[in-house]
C-alpha atoms as a PDB file:
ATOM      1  CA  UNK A   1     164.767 -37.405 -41.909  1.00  0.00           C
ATOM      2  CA  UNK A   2     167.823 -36.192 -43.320  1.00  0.00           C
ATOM      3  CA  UNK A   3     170.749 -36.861 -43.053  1.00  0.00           C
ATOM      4  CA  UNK A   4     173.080 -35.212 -40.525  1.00  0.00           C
ATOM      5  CA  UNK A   5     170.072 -32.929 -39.188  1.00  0.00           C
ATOM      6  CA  UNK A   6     169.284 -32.224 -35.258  1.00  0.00           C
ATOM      7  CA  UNK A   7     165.730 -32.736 -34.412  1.00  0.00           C
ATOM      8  CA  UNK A   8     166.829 -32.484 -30.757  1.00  0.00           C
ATOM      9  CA  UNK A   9     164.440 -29.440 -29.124  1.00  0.00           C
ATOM     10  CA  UNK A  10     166.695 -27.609 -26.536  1.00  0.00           C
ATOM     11  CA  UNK A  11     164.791 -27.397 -23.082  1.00  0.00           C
ATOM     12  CA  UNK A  12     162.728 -23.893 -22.590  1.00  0.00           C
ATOM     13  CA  UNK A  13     164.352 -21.962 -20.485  1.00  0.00           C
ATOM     14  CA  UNK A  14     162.753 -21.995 -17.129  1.00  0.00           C
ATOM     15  CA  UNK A  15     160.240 -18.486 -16.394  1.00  0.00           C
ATOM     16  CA  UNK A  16     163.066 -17.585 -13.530  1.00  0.00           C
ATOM     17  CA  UNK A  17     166.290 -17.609 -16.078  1.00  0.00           C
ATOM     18  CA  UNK A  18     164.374 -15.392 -18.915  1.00  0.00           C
ATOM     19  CA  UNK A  19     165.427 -11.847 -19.483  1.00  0.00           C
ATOM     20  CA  UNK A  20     164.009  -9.154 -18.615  1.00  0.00           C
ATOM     21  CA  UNK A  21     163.497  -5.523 -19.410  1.00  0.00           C
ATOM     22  CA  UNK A  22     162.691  -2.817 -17.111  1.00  0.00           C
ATOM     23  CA  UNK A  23     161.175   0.409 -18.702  1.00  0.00           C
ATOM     24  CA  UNK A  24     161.356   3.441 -16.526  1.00  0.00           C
ATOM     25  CA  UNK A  25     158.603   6.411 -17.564  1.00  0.00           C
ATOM     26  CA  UNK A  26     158.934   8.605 -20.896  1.00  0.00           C
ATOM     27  CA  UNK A  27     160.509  11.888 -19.573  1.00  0.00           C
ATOM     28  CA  UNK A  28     160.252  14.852 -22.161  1.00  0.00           C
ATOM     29  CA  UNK A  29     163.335  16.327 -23.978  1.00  0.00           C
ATOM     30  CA  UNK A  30     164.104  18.622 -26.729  1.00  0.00           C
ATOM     31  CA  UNK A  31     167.210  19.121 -28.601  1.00  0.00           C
ATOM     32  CA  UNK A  32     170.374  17.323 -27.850  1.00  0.00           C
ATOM     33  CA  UNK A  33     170.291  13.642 -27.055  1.00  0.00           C
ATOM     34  CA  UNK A  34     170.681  12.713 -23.125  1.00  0.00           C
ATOM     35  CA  UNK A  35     174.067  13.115 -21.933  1.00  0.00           C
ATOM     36  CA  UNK A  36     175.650  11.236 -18.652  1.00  0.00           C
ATOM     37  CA  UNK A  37     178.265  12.307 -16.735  1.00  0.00           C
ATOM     38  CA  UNK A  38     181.821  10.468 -16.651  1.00  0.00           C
ATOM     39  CA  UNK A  39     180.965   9.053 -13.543  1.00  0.00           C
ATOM     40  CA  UNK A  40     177.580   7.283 -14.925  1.00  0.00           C
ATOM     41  CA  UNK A  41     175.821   8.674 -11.742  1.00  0.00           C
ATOM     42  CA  UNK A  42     173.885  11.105 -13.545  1.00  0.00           C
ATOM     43  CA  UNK A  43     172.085  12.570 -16.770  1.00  0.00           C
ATOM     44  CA  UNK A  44     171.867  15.494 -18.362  1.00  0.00           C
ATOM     45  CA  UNK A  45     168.780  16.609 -20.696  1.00  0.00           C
ATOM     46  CA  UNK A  46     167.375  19.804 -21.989  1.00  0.00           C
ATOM     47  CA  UNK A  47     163.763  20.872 -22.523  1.00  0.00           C
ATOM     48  CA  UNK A  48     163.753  23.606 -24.587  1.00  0.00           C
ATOM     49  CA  UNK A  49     165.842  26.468 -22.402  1.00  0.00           C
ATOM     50  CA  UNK A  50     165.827  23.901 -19.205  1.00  0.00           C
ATOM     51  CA  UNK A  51     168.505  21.863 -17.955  1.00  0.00           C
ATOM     52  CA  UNK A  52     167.855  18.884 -16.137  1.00  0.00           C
ATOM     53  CA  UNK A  53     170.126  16.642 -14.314  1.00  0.00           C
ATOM     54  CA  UNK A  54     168.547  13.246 -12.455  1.00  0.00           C
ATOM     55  CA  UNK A  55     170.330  10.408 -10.602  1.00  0.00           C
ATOM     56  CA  UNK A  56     170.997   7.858 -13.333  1.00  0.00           C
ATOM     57  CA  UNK A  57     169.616   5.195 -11.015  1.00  0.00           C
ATOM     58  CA  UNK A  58     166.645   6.365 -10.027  1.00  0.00           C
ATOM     59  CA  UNK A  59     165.657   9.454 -12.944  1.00  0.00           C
ATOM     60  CA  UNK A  60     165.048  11.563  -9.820  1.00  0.00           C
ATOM     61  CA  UNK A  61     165.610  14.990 -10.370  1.00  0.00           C
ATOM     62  CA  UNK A  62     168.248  16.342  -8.524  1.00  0.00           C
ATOM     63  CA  UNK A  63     169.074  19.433 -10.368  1.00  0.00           C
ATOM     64  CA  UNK A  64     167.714  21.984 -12.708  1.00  0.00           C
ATOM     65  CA  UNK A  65     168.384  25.148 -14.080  1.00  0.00           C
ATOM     66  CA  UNK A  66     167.174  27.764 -16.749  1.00  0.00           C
ATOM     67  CA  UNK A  67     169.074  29.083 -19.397  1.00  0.00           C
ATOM     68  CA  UNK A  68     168.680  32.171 -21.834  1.00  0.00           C
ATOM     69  CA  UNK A  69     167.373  30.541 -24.577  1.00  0.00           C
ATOM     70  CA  UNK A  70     166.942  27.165 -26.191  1.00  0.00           C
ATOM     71  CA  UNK A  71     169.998  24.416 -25.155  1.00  0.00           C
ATOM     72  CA  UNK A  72     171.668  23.152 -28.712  1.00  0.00           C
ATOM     73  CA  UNK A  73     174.165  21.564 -26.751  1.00  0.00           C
ATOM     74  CA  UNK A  74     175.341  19.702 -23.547  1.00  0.00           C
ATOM     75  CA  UNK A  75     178.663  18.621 -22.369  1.00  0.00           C
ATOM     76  CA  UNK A  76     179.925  17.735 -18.939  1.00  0.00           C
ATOM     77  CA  UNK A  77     183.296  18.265 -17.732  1.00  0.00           C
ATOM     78  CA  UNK A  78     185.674  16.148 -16.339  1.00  0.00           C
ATOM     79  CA  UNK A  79     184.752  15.930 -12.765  1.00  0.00           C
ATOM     80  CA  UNK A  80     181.192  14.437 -13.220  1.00  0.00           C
ATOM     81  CA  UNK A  81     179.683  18.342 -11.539  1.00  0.00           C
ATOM     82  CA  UNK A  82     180.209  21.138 -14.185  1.00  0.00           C
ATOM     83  CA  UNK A  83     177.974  20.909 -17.025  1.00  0.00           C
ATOM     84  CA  UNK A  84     177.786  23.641 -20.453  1.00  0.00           C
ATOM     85  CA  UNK A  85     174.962  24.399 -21.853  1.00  0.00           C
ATOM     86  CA  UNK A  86     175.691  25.745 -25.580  1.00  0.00           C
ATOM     87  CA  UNK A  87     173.034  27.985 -27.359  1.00  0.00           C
ATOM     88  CA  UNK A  88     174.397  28.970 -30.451  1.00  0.00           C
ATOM     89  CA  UNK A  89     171.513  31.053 -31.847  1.00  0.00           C
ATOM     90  CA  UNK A  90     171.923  33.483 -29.087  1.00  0.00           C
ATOM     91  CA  UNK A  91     176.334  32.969 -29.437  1.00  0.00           C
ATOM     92  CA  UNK A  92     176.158  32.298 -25.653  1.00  0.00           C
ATOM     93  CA  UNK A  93     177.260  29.832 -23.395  1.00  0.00           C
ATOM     94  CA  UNK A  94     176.309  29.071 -19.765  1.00  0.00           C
ATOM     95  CA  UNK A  95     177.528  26.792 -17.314  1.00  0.00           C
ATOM     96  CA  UNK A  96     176.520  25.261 -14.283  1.00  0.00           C
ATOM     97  CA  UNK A  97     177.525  23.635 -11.417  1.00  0.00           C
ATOM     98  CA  UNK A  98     175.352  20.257  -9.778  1.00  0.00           C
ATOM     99  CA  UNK A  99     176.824  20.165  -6.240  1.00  0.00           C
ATOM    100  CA  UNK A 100     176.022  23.914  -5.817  1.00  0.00           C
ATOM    101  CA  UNK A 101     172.606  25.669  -7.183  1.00  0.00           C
ATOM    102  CA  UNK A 102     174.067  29.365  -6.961  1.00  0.00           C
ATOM    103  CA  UNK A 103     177.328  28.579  -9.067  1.00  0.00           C
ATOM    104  CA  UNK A 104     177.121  29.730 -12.577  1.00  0.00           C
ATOM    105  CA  UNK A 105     179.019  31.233 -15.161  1.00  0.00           C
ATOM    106  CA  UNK A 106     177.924  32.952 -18.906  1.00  0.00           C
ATOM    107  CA  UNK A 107     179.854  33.030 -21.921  1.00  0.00           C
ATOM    108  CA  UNK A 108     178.930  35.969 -24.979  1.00  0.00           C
ATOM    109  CA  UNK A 109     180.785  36.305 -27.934  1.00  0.00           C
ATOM    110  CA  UNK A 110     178.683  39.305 -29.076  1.00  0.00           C
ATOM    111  CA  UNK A 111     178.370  39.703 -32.529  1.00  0.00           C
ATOM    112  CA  UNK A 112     181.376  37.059 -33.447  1.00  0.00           C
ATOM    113  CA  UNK A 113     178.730  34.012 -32.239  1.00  0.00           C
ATOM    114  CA  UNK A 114     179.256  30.850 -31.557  1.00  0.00           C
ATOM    115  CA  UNK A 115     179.322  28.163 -33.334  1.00  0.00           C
ATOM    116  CA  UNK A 116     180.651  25.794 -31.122  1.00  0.00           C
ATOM    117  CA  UNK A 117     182.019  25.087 -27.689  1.00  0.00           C
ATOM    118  CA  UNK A 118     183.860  22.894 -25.587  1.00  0.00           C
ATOM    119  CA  UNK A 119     185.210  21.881 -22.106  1.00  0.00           C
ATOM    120  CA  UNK A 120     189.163  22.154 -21.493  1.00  0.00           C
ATOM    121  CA  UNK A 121     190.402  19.058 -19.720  1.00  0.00           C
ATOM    122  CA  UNK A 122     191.218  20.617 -16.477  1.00  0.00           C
ATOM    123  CA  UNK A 123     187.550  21.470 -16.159  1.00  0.00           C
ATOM    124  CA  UNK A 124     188.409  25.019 -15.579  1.00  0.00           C
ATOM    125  CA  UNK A 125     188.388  26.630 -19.293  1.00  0.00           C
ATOM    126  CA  UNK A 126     185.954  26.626 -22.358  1.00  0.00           C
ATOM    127  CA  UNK A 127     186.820  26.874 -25.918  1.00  0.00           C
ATOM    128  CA  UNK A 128     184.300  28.550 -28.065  1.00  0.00           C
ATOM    129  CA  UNK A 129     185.094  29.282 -32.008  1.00  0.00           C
ATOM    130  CA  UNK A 130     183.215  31.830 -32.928  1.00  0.00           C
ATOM    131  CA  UNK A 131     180.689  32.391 -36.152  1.00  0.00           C
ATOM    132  CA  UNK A 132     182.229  32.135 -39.644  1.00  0.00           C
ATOM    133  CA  UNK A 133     186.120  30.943 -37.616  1.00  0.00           C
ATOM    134  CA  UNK A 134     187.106  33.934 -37.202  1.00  0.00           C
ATOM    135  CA  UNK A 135     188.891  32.842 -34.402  1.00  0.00           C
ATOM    136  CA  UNK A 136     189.442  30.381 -30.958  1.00  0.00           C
ATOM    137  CA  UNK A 137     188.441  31.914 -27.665  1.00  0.00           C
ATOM    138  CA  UNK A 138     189.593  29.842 -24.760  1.00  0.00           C
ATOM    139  CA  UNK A 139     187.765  31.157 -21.709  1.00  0.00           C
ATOM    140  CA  UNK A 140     188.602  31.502 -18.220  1.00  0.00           C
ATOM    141  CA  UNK A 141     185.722  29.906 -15.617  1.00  0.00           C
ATOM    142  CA  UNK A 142     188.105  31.062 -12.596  1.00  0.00           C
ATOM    143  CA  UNK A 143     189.365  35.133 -13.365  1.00  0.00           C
ATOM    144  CA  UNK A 144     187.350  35.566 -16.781  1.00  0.00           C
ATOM    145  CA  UNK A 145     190.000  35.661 -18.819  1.00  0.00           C
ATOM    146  CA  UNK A 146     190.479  34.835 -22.262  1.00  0.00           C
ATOM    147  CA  UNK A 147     193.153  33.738 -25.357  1.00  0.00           C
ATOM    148  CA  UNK A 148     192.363  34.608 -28.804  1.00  0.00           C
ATOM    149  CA  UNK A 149     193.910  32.552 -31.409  1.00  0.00           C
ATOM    150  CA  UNK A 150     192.893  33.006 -34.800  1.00  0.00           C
ATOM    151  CA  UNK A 151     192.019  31.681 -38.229  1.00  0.00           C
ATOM    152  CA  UNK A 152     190.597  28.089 -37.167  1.00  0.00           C
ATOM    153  CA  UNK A 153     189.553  25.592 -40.083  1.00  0.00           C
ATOM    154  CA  UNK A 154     186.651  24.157 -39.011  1.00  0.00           C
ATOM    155  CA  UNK A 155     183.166  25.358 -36.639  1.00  0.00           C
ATOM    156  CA  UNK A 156     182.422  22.006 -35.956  1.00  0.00           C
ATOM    157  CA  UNK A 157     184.998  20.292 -33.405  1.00  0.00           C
ATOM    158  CA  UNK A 158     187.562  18.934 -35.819  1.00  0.00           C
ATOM    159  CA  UNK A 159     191.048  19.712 -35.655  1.00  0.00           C
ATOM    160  CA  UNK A 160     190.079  20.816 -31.834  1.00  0.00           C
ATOM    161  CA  UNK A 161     191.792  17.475 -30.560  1.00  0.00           C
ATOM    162  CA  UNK A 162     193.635  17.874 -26.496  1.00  0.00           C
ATOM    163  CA  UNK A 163     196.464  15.287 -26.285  1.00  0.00           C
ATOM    164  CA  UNK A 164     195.032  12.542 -23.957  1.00  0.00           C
ATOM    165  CA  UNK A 165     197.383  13.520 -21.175  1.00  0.00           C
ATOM    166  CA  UNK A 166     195.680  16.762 -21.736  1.00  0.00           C
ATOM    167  CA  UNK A 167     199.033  19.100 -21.686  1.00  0.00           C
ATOM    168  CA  UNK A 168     198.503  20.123 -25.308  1.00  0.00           C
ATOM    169  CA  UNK A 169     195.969  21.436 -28.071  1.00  0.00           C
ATOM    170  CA  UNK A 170     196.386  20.423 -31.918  1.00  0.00           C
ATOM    171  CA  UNK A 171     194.938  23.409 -33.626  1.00  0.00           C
ATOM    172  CA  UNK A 172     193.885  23.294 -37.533  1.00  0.00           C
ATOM    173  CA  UNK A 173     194.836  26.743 -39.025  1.00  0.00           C
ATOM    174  CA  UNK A 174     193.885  28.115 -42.273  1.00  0.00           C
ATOM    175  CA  UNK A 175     195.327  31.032 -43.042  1.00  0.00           C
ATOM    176  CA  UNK A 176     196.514  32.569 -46.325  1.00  0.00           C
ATOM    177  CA  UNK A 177     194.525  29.297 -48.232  1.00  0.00           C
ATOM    178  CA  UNK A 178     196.957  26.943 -46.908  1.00  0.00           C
ATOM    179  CA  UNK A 179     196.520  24.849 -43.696  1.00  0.00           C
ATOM    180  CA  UNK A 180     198.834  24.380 -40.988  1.00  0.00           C
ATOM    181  CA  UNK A 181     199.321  23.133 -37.414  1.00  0.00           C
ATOM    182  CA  UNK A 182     199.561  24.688 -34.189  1.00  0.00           C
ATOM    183  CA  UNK A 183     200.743  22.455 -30.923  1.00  0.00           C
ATOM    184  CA  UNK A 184     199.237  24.758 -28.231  1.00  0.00           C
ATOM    185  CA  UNK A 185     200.549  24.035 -24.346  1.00  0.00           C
ATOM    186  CA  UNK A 186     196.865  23.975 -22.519  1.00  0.00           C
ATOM    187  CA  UNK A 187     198.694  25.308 -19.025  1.00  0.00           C
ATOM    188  CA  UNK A 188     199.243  28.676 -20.335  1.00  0.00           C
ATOM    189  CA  UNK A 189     197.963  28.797 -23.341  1.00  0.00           C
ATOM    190  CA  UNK A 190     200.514  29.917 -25.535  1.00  0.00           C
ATOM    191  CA  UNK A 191     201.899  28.185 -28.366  1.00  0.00           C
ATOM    192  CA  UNK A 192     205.223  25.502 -28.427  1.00  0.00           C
ATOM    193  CA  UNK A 193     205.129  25.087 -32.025  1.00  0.00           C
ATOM    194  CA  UNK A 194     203.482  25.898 -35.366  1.00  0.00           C
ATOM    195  CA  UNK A 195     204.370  23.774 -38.820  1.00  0.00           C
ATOM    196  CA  UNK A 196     202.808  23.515 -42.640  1.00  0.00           C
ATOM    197  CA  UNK A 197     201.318  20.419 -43.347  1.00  0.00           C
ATOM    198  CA  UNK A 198     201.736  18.755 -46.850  1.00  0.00           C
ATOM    199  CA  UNK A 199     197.997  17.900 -47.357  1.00  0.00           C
ATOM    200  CA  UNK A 200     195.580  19.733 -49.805  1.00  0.00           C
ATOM    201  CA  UNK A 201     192.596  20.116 -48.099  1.00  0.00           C
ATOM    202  CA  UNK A 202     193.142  18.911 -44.435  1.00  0.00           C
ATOM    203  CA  UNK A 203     190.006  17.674 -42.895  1.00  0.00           C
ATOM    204  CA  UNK A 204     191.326  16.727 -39.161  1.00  0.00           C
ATOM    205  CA  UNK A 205     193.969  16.194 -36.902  1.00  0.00           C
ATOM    206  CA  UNK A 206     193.886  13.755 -34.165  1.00  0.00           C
ATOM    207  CA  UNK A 207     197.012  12.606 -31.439  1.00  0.00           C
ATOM    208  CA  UNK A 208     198.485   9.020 -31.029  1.00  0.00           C
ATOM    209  CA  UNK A 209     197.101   7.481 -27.555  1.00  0.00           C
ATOM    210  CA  UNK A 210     200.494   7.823 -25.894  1.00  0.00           C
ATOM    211  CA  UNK A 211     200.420  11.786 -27.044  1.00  0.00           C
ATOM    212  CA  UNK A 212     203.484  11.612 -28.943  1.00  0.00           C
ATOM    213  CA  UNK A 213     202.462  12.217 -32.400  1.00  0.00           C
ATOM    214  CA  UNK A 214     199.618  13.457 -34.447  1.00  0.00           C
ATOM    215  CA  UNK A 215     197.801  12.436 -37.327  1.00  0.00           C
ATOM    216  CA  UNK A 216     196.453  14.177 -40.104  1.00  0.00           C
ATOM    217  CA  UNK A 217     194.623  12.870 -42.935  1.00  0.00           C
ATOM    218  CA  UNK A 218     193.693  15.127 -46.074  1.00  0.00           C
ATOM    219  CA  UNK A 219     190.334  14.860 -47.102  1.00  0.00           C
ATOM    220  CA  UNK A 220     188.460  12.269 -49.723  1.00  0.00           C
ATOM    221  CA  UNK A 221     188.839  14.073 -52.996  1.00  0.00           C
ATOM    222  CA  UNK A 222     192.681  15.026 -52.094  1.00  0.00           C
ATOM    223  CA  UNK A 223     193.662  11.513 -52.910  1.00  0.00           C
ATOM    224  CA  UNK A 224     196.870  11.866 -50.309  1.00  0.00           C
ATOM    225  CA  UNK A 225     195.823   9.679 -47.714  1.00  0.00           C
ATOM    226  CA  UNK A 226     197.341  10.483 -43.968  1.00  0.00           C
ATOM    227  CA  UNK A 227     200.464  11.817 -42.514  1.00  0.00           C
ATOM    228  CA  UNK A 228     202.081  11.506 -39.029  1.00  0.00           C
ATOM    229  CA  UNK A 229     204.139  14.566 -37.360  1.00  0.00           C
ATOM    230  CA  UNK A 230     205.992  14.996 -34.585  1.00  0.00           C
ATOM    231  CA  UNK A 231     204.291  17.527 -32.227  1.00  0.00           C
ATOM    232  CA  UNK A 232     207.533  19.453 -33.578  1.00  0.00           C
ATOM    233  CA  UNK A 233     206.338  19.474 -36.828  1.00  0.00           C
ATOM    234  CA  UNK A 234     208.799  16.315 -38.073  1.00  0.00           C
ATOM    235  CA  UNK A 235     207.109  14.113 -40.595  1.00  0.00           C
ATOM    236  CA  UNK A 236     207.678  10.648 -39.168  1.00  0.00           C
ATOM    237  CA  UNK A 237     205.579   8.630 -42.046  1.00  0.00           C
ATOM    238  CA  UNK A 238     202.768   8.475 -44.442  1.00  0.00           C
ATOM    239  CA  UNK A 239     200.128   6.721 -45.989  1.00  0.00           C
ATOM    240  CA  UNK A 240     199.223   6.616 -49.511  1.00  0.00           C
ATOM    241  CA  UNK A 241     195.756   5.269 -51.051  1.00  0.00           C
ATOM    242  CA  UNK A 242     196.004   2.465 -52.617  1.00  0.00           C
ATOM    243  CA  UNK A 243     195.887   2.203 -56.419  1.00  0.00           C
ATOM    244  CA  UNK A 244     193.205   4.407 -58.334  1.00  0.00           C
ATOM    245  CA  UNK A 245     190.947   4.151 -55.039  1.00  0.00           C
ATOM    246  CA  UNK A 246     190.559   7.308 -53.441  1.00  0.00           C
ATOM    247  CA  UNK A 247     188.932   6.013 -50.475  1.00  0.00           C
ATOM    248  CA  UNK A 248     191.008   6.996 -47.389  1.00  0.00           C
ATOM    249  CA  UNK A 249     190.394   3.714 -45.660  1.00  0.00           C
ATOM    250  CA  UNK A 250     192.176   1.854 -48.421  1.00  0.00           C
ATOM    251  CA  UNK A 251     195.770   2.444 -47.354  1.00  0.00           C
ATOM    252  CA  UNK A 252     199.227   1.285 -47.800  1.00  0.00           C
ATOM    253  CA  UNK A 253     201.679   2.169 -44.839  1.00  0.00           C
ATOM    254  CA  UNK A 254     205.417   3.570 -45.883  1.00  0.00           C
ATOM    255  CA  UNK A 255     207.766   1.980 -43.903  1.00  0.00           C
ATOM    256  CA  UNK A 256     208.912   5.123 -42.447  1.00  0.00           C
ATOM    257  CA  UNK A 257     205.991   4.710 -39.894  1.00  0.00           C
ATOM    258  CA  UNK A 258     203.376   2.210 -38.945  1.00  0.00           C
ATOM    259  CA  UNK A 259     200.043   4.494 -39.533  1.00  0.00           C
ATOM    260  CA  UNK A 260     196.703   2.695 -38.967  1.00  0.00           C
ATOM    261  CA  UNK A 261     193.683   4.626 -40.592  1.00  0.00           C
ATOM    262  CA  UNK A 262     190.111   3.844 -40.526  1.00  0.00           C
ATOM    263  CA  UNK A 263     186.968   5.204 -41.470  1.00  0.00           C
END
């Protein structure tokens, strides 16, 4: 025996104090990975063109719906009852209600598209940016109007980011080959301030947790690092790679701000 080792056994667990795993049936789905509600009472899934909400208990069904065409996407709002249904192929958007089988509501961009949509905060709006950004439409679930705002960056979701008190939109404009900011005020829509950023190829913008600033960070091959405005448009601080790296991770803060970055 060696010295130092443990040839002590530890005691086998007794057959009540294993763990176990309960499997529930397979259930079929195509598309979009399961989504559950805010609330964790339910789940959302789409087969082909059907929506399908169960309890998240039991997997009973307790809700389901067709759409026009096959679901790409599925988001719910807020309040744990309104779920969108994004088919992008067809640049339409439809959304439904679980407490109430009548309620629904259809989104079409017509020939703009969609390329991808999103729930408002409030629950009560949907932003859709349309096929090659031409532009932001923020839709109106409650008269059916809408608020253009053009020239977004990206078709994806970045530099879509609501503040997380949810009075305020940071918008990534490009326009004229250079990118800039737009703070827009989500209660009516309009916008309290616009400002240049000094990045070269801005890849997102994202706001502090108390909603009081907003980062931006330039992307890999930029070599700039990130920057922190004022939702004025006031540059409070940067940070600068580090060295020759030109991995954005690898940061120095200026001492005009404490900026964390990560990956």
């Amino acid at each position: 025996m060696r010295h130092g080792s443990d040839t002590r056994r530890r005691p086998a667990r007794p057959p009540s104090a294993r763990v176990r795993a309960d499997f529930s049936e397979t259930y079929k789905r195509t598309g979009p990975p399961p989504s559950f509600s805010p609330d964790g009472a339910k789940v959302a899934t789409a087969v082909d063109h059907r929506l399908v909400l169960r309890d998240a208990e039991t997997l009973a069904v307790i809700f389901m719906q067709d759409c026009d065409s096959k679901i790409d996407k599925i988001e719910w709002s807020r309040d744990s009852d309104h779920v969108l249904c994004a088919m992008y192929r067809k640049g339409k958007v439809q959304c439904f209600r679980a407490s109430d089988d009548a309620w629904r509501c259809a989104v079409d961009e017509g020939p703009a598209g969609i390329a991808f949509a999103k729930w408002s905060p409030c629950g009560t709006r949907v932003l859709c940016v349309t096929e090659f950004r031409l532009r932001l439409t923020v839709w109106s679930l409650i008269d059916a109007t809408c608020v253009y705002i053009r020239a977004p960056k990206f078709a994806d979701g970045r530099g879509l980011d609501f503040s997380p008190d949810g009075k305020f939109l940071a918008f990534v404009r490009r326009e004229r080959c250079a990118d800039s900011i737009l703070v827009v005020d989500a209660r009516d829509w309009t916008v309290a301030s616009a400002f240049a950023v000094a990045t070269e190829d801005l890849a997102d913008a994202r706001w502090s947790p108390d909603s009081t600033s907003i980062a931006v960070h330039d992307a890999p091959h930029a070599n700039k690092g990130a920057m922190l405005y004022s939702p004025d448009g006031r540059l409070l601080g940067e940070c600068e790679p580090d060295g020759d790296s030109k991995d954005p991770s690898n940061v120095k803060t200026n001492q005009a701000a404490r900026v964390g970055v990560t990956r």
